[in-house]
Protein backbone atom coordinates (compact mmCIF):
# COMPACT_ATOMS: atom_id res chain seq x y z
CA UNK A 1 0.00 0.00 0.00
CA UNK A 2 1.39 3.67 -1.22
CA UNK A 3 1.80 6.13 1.12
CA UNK A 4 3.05 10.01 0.22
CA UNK A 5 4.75 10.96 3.46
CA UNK A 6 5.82 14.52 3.78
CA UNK A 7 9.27 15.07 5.92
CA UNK A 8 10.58 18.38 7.91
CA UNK A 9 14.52 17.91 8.69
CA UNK A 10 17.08 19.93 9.91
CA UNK A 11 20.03 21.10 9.02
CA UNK A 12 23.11 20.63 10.68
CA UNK A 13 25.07 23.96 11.69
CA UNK A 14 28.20 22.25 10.23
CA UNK A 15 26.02 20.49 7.06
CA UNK A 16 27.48 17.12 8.65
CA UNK A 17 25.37 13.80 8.33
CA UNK A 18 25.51 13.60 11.84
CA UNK A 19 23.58 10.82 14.21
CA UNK A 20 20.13 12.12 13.69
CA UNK A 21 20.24 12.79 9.91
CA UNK A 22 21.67 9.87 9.26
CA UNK A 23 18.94 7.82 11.55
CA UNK A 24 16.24 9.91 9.39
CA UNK A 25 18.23 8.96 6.24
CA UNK A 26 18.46 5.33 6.74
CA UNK A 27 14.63 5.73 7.85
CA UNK A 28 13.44 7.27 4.81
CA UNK A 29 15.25 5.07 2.38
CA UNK A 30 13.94 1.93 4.02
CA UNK A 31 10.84 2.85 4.13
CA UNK A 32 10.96 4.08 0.25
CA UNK A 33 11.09 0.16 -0.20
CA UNK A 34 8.05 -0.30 1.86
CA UNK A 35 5.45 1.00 -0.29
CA UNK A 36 6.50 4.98 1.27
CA UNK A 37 6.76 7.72 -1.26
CA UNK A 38 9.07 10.27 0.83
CA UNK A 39 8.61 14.26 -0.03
CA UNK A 40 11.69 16.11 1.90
CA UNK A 41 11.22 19.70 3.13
CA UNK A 42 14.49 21.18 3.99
CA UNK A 43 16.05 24.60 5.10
CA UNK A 44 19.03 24.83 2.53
CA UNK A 45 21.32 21.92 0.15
CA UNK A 46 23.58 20.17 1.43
CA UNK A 47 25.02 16.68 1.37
CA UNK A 48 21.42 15.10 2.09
CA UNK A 49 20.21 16.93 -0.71
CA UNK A 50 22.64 15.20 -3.35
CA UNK A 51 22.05 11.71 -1.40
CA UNK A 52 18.42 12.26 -1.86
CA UNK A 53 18.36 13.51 -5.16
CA UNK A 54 20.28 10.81 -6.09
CA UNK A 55 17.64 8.18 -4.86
CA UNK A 56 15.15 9.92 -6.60
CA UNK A 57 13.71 11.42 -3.25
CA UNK A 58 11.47 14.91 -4.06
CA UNK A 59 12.86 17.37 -2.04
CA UNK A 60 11.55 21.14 -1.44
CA UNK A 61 14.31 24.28 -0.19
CA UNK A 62 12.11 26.11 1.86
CA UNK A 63 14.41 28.67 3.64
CA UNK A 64 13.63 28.74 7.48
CA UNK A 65 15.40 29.78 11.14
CA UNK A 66 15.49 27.57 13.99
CA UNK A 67 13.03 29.03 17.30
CA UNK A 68 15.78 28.94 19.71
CA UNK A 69 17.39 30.90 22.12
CA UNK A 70 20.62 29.82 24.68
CA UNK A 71 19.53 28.41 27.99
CA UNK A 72 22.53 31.09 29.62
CA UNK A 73 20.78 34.30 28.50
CA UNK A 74 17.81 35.97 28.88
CA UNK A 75 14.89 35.54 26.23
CA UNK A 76 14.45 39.48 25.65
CA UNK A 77 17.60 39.83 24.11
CA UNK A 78 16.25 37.68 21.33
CA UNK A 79 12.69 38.95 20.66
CA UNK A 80 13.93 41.51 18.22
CA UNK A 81 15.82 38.57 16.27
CA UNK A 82 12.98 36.17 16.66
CA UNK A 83 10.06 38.10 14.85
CA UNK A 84 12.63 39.06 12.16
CA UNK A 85 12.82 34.80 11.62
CA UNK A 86 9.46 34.46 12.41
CA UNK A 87 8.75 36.55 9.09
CA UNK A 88 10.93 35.08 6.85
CA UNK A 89 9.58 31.28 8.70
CA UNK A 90 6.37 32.88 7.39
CA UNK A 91 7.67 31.95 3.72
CA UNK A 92 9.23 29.02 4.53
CA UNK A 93 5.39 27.55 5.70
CA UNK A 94 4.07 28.99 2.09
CA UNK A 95 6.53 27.12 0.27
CA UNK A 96 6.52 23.80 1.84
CA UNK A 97 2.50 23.66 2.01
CA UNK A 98 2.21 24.16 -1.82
CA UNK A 99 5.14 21.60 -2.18
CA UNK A 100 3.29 19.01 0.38
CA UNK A 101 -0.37 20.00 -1.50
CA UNK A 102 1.03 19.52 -4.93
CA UNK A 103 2.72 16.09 -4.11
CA UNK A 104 -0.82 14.95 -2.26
CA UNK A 105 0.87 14.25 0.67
CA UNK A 106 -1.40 12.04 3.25
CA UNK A 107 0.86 12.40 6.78
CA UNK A 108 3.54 14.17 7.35
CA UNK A 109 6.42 13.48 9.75
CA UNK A 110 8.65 16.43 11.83
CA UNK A 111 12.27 14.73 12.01
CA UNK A 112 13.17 16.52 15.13
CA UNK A 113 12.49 20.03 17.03
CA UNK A 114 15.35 21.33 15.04
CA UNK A 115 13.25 20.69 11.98
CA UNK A 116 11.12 23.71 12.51
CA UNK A 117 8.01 23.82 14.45
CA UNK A 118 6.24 25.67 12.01
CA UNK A 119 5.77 22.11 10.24
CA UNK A 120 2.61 21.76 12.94
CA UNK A 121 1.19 24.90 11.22
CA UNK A 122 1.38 23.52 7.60
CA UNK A 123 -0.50 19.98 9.10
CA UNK A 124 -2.69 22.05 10.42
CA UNK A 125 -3.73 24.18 7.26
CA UNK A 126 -3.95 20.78 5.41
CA UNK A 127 -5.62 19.46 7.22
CA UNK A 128 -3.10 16.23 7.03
CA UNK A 129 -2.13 14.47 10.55
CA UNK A 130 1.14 14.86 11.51
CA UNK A 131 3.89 12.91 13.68
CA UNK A 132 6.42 15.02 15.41
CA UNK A 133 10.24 12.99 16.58
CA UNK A 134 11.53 13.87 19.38
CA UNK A 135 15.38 13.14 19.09
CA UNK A 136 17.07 15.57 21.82
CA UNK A 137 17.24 17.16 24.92
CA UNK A 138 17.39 20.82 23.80
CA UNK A 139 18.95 21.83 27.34
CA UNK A 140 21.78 18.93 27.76
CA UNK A 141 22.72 18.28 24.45
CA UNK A 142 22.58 21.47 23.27
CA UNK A 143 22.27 24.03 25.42
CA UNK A 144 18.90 25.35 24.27
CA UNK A 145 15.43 26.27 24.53
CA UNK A 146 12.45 27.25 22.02
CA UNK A 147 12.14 31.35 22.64
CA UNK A 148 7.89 31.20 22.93
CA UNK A 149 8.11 27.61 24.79
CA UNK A 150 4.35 27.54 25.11
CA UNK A 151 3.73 28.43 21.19
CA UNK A 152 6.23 25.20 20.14
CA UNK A 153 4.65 23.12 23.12
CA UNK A 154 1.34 23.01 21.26
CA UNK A 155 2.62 22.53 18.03
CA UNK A 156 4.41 19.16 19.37
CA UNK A 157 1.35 18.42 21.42
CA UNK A 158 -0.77 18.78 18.54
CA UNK A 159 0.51 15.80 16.62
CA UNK A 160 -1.38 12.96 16.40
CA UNK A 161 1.58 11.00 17.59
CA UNK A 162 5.03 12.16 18.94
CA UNK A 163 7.82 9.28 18.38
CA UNK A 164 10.45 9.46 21.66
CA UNK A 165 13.71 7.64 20.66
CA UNK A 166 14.41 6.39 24.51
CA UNK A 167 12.22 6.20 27.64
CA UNK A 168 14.24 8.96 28.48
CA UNK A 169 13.02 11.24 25.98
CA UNK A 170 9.82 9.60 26.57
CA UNK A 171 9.93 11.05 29.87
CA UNK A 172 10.93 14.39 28.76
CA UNK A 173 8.60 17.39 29.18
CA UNK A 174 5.98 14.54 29.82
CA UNK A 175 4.04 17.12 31.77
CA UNK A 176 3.33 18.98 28.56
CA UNK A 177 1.85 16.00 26.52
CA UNK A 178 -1.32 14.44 26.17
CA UNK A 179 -1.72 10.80 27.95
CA UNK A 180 -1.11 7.94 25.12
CA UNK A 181 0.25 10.40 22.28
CA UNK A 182 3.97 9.20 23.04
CA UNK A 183 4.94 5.91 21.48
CA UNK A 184 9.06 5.14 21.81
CA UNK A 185 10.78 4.10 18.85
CA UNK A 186 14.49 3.52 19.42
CA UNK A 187 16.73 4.41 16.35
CA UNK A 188 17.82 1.51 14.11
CA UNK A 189 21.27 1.57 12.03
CA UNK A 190 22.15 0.15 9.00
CA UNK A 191 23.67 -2.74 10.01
CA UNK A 192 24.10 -3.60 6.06
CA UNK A 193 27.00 -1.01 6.21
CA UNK A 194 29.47 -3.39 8.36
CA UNK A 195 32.50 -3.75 6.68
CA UNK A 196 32.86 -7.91 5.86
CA UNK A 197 36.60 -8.13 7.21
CA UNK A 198 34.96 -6.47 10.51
CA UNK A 199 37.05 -7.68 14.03
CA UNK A 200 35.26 -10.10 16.10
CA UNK A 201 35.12 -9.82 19.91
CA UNK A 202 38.18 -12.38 20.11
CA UNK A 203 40.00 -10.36 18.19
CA UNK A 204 40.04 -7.34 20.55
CA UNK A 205 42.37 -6.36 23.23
CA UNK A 206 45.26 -8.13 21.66
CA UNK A 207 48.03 -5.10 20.99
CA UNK A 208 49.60 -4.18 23.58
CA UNK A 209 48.35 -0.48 22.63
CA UNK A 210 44.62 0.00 23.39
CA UNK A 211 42.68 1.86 20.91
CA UNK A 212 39.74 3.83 22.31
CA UNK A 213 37.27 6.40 20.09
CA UNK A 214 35.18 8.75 21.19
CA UNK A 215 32.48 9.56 18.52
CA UNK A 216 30.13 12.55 18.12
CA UNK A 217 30.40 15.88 18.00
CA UNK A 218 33.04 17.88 19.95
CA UNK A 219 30.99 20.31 22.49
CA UNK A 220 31.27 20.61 26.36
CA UNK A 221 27.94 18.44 26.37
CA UNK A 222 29.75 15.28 24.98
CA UNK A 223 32.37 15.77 27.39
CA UNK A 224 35.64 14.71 25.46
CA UNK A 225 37.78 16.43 27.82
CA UNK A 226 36.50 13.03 30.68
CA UNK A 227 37.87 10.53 27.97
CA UNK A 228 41.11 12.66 27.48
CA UNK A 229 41.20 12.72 31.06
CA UNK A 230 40.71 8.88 32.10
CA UNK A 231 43.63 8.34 29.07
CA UNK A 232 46.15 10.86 30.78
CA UNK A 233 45.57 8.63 33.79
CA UNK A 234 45.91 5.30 32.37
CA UNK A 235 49.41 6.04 31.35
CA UNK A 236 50.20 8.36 34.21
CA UNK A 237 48.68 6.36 36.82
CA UNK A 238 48.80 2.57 35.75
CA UNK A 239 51.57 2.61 33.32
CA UNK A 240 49.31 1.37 30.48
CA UNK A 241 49.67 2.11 26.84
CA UNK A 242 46.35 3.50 25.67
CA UNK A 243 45.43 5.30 22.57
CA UNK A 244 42.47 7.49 22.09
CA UNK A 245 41.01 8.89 18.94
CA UNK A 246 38.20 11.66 18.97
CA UNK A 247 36.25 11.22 16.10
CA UNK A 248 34.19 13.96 14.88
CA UNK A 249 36.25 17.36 15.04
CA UNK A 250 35.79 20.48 13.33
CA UNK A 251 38.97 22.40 14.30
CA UNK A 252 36.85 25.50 14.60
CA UNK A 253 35.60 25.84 17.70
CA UNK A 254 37.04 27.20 20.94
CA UNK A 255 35.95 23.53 22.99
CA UNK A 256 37.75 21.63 20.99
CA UNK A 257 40.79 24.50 20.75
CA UNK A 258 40.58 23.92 24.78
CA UNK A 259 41.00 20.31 24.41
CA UNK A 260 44.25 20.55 22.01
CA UNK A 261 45.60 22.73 24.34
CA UNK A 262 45.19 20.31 27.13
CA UNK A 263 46.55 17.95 25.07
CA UNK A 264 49.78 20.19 24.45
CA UNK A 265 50.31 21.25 27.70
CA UNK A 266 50.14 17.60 29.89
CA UNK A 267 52.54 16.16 27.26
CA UNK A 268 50.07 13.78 25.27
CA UNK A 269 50.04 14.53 22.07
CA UNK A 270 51.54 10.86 20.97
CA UNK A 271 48.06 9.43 23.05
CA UNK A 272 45.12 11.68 21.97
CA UNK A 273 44.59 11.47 18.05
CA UNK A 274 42.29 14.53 16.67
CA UNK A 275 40.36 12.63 14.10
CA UNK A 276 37.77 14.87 11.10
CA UNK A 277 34.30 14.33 11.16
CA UNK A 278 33.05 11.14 9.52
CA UNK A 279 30.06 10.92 7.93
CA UNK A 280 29.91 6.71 8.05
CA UNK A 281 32.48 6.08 11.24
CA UNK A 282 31.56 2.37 11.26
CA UNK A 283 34.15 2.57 8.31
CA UNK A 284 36.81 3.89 11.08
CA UNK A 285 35.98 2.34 13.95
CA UNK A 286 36.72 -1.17 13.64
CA UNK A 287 39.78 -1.64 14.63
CA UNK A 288 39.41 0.17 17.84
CA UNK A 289 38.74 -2.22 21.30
CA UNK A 290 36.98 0.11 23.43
CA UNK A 291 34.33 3.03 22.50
CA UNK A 292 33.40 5.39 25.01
CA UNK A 293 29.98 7.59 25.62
CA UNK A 294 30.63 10.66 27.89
CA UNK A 295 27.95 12.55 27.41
CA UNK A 296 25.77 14.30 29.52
CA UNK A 297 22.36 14.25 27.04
CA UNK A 298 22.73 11.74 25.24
CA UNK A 299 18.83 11.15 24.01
CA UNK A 300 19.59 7.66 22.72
CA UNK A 301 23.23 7.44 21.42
CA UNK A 302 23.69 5.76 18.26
CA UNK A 303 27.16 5.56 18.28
CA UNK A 304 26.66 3.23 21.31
CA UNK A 305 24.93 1.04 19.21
CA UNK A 306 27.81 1.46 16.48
CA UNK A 307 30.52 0.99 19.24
CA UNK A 308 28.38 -2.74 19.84
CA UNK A 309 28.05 -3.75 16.19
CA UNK A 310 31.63 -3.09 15.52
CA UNK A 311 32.91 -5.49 18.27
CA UNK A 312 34.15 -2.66 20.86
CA UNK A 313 34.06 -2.76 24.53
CA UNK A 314 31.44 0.12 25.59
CA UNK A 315 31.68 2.66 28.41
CA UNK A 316 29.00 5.34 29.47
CA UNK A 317 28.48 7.80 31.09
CA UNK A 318 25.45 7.04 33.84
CA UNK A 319 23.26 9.80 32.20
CA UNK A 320 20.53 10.49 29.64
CA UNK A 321 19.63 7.12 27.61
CA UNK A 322 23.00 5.79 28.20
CA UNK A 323 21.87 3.20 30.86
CA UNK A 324 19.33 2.17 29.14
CA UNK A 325 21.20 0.94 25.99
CA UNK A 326 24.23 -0.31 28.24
CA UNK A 327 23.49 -3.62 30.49
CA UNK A 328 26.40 -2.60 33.08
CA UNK A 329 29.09 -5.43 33.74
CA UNK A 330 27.47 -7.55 30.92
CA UNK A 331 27.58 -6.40 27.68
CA UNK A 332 29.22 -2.52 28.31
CA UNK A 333 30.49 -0.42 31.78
CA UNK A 334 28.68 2.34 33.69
CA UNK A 335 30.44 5.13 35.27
CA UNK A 336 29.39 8.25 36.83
CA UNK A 337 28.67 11.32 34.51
CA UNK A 338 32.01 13.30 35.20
CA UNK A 339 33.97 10.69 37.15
CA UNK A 340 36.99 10.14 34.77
CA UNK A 341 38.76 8.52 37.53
CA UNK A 342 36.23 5.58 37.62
CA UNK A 343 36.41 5.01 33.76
CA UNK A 344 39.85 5.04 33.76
CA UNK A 345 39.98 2.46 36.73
CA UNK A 346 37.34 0.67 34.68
CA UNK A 347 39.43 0.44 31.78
CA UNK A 348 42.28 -0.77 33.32
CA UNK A 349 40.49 -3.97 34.78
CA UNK A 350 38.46 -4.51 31.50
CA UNK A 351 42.50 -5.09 30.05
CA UNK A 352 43.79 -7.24 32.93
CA UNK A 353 40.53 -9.09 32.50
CA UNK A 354 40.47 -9.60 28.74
CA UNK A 355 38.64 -13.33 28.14
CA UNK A 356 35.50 -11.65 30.32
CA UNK A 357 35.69 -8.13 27.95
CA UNK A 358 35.71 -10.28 25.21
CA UNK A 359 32.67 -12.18 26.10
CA UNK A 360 30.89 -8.63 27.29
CA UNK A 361 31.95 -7.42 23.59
CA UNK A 362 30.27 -10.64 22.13
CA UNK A 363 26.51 -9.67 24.00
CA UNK A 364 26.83 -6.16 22.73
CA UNK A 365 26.94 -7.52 19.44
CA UNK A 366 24.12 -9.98 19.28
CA UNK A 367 21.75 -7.39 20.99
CA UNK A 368 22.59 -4.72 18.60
CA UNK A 369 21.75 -6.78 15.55
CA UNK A 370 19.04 -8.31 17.17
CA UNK A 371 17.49 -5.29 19.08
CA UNK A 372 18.34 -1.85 17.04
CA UNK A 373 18.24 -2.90 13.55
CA UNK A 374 17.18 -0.41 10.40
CA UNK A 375 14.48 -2.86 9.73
CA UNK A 376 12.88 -3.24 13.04
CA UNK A 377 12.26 0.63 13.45
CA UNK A 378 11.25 0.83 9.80
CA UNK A 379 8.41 -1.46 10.53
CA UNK A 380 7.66 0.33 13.77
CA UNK A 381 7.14 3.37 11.72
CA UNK A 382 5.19 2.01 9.14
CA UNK A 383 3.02 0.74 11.63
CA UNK A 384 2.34 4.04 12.83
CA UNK A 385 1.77 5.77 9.55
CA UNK A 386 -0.80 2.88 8.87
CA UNK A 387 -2.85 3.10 12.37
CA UNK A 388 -2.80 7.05 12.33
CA UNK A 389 -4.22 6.95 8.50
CA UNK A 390 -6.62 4.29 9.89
CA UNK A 391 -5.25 1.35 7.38
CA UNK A 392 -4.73 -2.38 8.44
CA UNK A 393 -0.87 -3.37 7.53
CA UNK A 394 -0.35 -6.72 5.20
């Protein structure tokens, strides 16, 4: 059965497939072979544009500025600012309802809240249900908030469903949703994408180097500076040869300057490796043995997930949707949000204990494939679509 989905996404300030676009990517493509007809609304082009275009996706450049303001200052300071978006938003909504109206579009779907909220308004004027995904915490992960909270509250409360990617999100501003309009959908990856001559888990923790990644992008919320810390202390401190490669850098910002400097000044430049952005890291990580998740936000963490299909030994931070995705001391290690001396510590007995990190490293990898894969999600979705448009599912 055909359905003509209309999409909002976002994008990225650094026009970087990160996490979420590529979750909404892998989503949309999927689906495409599921009887969905995609139609993509987005802000500007950029690399999703090309991949789209070249999959023969529809896509609309409606030109449109995010609603938010920093969680540090106060909202006045931005009201000026804000109705000057808000009137050139104004276009963006005439644009992508014509697009949506032409392409008889039956539901359309609101990636995430950096997708622009005024998606709600072109449902509305359509008179075409809409699902809004929830993929962040604004405040942890990003350090923001929507300047007229209560105006974007009822746009995302409005939606005949909203799609949480954790419990955690699912818990998040649950005061301000309607009972039974959250489902939770966990993200599913790709898991096509492995590379064949991957490392298995007996194949890990075998140099006497260890090779740790950090993946995501380099801000104070993903905390790089704890894994650059806990690797500082496994040489310092226990004498052990450790490696550690932050993946995702942008060598533009003063956060990550910070951490180079760090680097410089405590001598370990031959330890910490300053790796670019990648826009498929599964292609990088592989023949690392440990993967670590600092963050203080995280709002489900799909390069956990990558960290367990690649065969790596997980740590994470006890925060967000971390410990949710992380079974501690059986498949992956919690440690306290901040506490750099406990990872390192845990570190060091994952490699004097290698036969039981190997057989943790062997669980994360069944449950990844088995639990967070592209086509379990895609179904999930489809499901949704189907009830909301009040059609049984063959």
């Amino acid at each position: 059965m055909v359905i003509n989905v209309g999409y909002f996404v976002e994008t990225p300030v650094a026009h970087n497939l990160t996490g979420g676009s590529r979750s909404f990517l892998e989503l949309i493509l999927r689906l495409k072979n599921d009887g969905v007809v995609p139609f993509v609304v987005v802000s500007e082009k950029w690399k999703l544009t090309d991949i789209l275009k070249k999959n023969g996706i529809k896509f609309c450049v409606a030109k449109s500025f995010r609603p938010f303001v920093s969680v540090e200052k106060p909202v006045f300071l931005f009201r000026i600012r804000y109705l000057v978006k808000q009137f050139f938003n104004y276009f963006a909504y005439l644009k992508a309802k014509k697009f949506f109206k032409e392409n008889k579009v039956e539901i359309i779907h609101i990636n995430s809240q950096f997708a622009g909220i005024y998606g709600a308004r072109v449902a509305k004027k359509l008179h075409t249900p809409y699902v809004y995904h929830i993929r962040e915490f604004l405040d942890k992960g990003f350090g923001l908030r929507f300047f007229n909270e209560k105006k974007a509250f009822r746009a995302i409360d409005g939606a005949n469903k909203i799609i949480a990617i954790s419990t955690s999100i699912e818990k998040y501003r649950a005061d301000i949703h309607s009972p039974g309009k959250v489902v939770k959908i966990y993200n599913g990856l790709n898991f096509s994408g492995l590379p064949k001559n991957e490392k298995k888990a007996g194949d890990k923790f075998l140099s006497p180097c260890v090779n740790m990644c950090i993946v995501g992008r380099v801000c104070e919320f993903k905390r790089q500076l704890d894994a650059i810390k806990a690797t500082e202390l496994l040489f310092k401190k226990y004498q052990i040869e450790a490696k550690l490669h932050i993946i995702g850098c942008e060598c533009n910002d003063e956060y990550e300057k910070s951490l180079r400097r760090y680097v410089e000044d405590n001598g370990l430049c031959d330890m910490v490796n300053f790796v670019p952005f990648l826009n498929d890291p599964l292609s990088k990580i592989q023949d690392f043995d440990i993967g670590l998740i600092c963050s203080e936000g995280e709002a489900f963490g799909r390069a956990t997930i990558e960290y367990f299909a690649s065969n790596l030994l997980v740590f994470g931070a006890n925060s967000g949707a971390t410990p949710e995705l992380i079974n501690n001391n059986e498949d992956g290690y919690l440690f306290e949000l901040g506490d750099y001396e406990e990872l390192a510590l845990l570190i060091k007995e994952s490699i004097e204990n290698p036969e039981h990190s190997r057989e943790m490293i062997a669980r994360g990898y069944m449950k990844a494939l088995s639990l967070y894969s592209l086509e379990k999600t895609a179904k999930e979705v489809l499901k949704l679509y189907n009830d909301i448009l009040g059609r049984s599912q063959k």
